[in-house]
Protein backbone atom coordinates (compact mmCIF):
# COMPACT_ATOMS: atom_id res chain seq x y z
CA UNK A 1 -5.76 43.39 3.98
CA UNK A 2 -2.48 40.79 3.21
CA UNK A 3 -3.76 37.09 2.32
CA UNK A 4 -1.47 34.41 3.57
CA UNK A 5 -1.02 31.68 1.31
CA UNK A 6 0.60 28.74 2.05
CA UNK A 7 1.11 24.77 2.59
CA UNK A 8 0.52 23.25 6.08
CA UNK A 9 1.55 20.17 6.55
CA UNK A 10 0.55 17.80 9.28
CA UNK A 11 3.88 15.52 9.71
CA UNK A 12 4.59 12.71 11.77
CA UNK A 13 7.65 13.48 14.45
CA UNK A 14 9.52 10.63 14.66
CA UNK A 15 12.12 11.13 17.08
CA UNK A 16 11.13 13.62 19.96
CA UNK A 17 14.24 12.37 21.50
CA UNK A 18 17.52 13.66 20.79
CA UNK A 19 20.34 10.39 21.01
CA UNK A 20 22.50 13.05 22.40
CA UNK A 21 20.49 14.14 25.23
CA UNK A 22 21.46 9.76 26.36
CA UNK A 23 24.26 8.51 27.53
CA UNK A 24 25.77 5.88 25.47
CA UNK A 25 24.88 2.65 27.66
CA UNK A 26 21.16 4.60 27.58
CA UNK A 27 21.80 4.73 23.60
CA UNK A 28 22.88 1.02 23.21
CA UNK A 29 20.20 -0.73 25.35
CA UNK A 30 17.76 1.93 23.62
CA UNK A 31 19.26 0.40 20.33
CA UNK A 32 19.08 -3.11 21.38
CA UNK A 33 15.38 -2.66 22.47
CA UNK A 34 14.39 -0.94 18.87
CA UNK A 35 16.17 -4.08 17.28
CA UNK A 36 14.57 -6.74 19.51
CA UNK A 37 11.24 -5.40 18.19
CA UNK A 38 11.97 -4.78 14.72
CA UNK A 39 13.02 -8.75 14.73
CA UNK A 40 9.60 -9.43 16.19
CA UNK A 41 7.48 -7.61 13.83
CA UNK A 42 9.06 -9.26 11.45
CA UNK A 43 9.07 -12.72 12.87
CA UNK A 44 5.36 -12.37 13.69
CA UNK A 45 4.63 -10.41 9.91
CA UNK A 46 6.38 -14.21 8.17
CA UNK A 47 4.91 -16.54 10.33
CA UNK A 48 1.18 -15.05 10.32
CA UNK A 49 1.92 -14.44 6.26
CA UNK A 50 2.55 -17.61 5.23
CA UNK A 51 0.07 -19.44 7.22
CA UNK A 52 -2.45 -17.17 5.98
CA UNK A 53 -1.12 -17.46 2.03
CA UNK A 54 0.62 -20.85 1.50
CA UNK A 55 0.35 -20.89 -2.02
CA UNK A 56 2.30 -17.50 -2.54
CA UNK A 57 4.42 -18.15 -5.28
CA UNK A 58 5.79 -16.89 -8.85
CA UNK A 59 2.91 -18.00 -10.60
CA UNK A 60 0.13 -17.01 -8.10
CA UNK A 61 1.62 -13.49 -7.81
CA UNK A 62 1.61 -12.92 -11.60
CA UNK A 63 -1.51 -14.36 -11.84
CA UNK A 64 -2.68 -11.59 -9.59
CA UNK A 65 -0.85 -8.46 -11.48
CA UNK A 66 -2.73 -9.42 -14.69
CA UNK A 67 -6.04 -9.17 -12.69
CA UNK A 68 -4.69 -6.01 -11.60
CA UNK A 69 -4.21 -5.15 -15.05
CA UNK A 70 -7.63 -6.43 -16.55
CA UNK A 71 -9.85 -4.66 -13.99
CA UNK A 72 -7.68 -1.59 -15.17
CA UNK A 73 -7.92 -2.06 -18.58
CA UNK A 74 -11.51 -2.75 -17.96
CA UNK A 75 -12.11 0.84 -16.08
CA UNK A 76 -10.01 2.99 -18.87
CA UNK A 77 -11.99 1.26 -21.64
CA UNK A 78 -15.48 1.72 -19.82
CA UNK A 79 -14.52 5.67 -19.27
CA UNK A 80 -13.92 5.95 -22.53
CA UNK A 81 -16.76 4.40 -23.83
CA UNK A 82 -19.13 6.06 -22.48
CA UNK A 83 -17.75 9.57 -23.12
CA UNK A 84 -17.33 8.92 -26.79
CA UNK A 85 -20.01 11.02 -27.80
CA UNK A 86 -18.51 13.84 -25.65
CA UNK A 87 -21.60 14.08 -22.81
CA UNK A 88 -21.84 13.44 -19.63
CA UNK A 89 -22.96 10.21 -18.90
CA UNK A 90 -26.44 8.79 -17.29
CA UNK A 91 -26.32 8.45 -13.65
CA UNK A 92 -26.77 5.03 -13.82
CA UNK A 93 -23.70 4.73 -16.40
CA UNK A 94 -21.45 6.66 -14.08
CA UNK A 95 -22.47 4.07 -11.32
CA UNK A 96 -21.33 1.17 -13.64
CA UNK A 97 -18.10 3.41 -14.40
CA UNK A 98 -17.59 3.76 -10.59
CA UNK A 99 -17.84 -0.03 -9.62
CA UNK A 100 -15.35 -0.37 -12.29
CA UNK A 101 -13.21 1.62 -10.15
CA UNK A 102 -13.68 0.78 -7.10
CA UNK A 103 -12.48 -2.85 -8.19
CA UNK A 104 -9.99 -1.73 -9.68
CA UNK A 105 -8.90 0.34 -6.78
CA UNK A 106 -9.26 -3.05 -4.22
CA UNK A 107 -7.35 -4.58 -6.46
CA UNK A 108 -4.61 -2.47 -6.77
CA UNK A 109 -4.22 -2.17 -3.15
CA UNK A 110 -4.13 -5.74 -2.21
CA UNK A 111 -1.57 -5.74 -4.98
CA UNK A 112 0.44 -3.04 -4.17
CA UNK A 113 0.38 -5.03 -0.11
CA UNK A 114 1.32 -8.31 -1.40
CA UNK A 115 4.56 -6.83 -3.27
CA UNK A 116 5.27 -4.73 0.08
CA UNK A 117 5.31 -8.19 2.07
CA UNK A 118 7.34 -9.66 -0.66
CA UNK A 119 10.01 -6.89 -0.51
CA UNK A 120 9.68 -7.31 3.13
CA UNK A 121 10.88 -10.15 3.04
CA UNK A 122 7.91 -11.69 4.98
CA UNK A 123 7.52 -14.39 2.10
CA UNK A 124 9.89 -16.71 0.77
CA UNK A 125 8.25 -16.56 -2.74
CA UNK A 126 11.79 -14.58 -3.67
């Protein structure tokens, strides 16, 4: 009996139409459209942004990656810690060890979402 090995991978199709099953005014309105709402998104991603984060700036945003970098610091150092005598932690130290990661983790997210809207360009804080 053969085994069957392999990778399946659940992708995203992103364009079940072909552009050269349109004709080209079909393409350009088709183009126009996909513009008009890219410009919206983004209008709507700025405006909601920086009513909901005024005080986005340099400062605030640095501010922010060394919290980042504390709770990170602060998960690495607990890990190791409590594994220096080379056992497997108490239960309830492995609950204090995953707290530590978990806010770490938020964090890092929020972190890693503010930078995406700054790239964006949906703040002016550039």
């Amino acid at each position: 009996m053969a085994k069957v090995v392999g990778v399946f991978s659940e992708e995203k199709v992103d364009h079940l139409l072909d552009q050269g099953m349109l004709d080209k005014a079909t393409r350009r309105k088709l183009a126009s459209f996909l513009e008009q709402i890219e410009v919206a998104v983004f209008t709507a991603n700025r405006e909601i942004i920086h009513r909901a984060i005024p005080g986005l700036d340099r400062d605030s945003f640095v501010r922010f990656a060394v919290a980042v970098a504390e709770a990170r610091a602060s998960y690495a150092k607990l890990g190791l810690e409590l594994t220096r005598k080379g056992q497997i932690p108490p239960k309830a130290d492995l609950d204090r060890l995953k707290e530590a990661r978990e806010t770490y983790e938020e964090l890092m997210h929020a972190f890693e979402a503010t930078h995406r809207l700054i790239k964006r360009g949906y703040s002016s804080v550039a």
